[in-house]
Protein backbone atom coordinates (compact mmCIF):
# COMPACT_ATOMS: atom_id res chain seq x y z
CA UNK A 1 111.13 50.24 88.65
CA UNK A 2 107.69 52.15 89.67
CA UNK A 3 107.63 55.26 89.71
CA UNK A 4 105.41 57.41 91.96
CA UNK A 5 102.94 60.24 90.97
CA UNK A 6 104.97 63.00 91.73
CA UNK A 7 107.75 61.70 89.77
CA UNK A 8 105.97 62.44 86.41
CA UNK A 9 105.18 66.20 87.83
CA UNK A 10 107.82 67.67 90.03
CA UNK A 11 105.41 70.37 91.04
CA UNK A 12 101.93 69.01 91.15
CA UNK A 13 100.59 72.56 93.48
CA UNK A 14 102.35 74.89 90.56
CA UNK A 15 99.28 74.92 88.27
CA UNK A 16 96.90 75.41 91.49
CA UNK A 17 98.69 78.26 92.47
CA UNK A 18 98.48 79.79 88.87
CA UNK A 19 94.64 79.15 88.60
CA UNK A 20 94.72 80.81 92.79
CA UNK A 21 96.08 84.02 91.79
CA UNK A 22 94.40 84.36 88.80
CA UNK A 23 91.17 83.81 90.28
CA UNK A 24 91.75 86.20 93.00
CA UNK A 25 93.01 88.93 90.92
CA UNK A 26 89.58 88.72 89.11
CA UNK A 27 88.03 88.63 91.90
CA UNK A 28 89.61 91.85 93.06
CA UNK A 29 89.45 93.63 89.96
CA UNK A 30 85.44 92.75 90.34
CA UNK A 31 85.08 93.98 93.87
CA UNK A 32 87.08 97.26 92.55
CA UNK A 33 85.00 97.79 89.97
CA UNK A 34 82.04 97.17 91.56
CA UNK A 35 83.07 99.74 94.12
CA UNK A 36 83.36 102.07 91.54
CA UNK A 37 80.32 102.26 90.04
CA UNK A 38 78.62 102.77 93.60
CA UNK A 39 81.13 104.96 94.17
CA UNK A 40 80.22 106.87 91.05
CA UNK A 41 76.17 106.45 91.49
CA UNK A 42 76.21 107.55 94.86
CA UNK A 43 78.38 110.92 93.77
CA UNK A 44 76.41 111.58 90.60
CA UNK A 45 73.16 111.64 92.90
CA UNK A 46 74.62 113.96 95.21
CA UNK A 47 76.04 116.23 92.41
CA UNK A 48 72.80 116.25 91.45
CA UNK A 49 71.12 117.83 94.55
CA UNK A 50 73.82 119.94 94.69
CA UNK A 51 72.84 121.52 91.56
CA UNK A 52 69.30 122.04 91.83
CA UNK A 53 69.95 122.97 94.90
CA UNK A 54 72.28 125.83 93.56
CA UNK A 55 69.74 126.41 91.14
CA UNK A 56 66.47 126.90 93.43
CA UNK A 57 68.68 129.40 95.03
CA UNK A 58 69.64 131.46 91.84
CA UNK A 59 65.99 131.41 91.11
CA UNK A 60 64.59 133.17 94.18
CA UNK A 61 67.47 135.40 94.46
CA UNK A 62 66.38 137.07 91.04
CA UNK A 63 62.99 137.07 92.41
């Protein structure tokens, strides 16, 4: 008696589906961390010129 393909695997999609989610939860966690460090750039800048700022005007106020 012949037996088909799917006979020897009785879910041939299951170890798709694994290799899908993992993928995309990688591929999240990249995109969040990637965020994150803009997110973190962009903030330290601004900090930055925040602080000089509040510095220039300490400076001429002792002046």
């Amino acid at each position: 008696m012949a037996s088909s393909p799917d006979a020897s695997e009785p879910h041939p999609h299951k170890l798709t589906k694994f290799f899908l989610s993992i993928s995309i939860f990688i591929t999240g966690t990249l995109v969040l961390a990637a965020y994150s460090t803009t997110m973190g750039a962009e903030y330290s800048v601004k900090k930055n010129d925040i602080q000089a700022e509040s510095l220039t005007h300490l400076v001429k106020s002792q002046d």
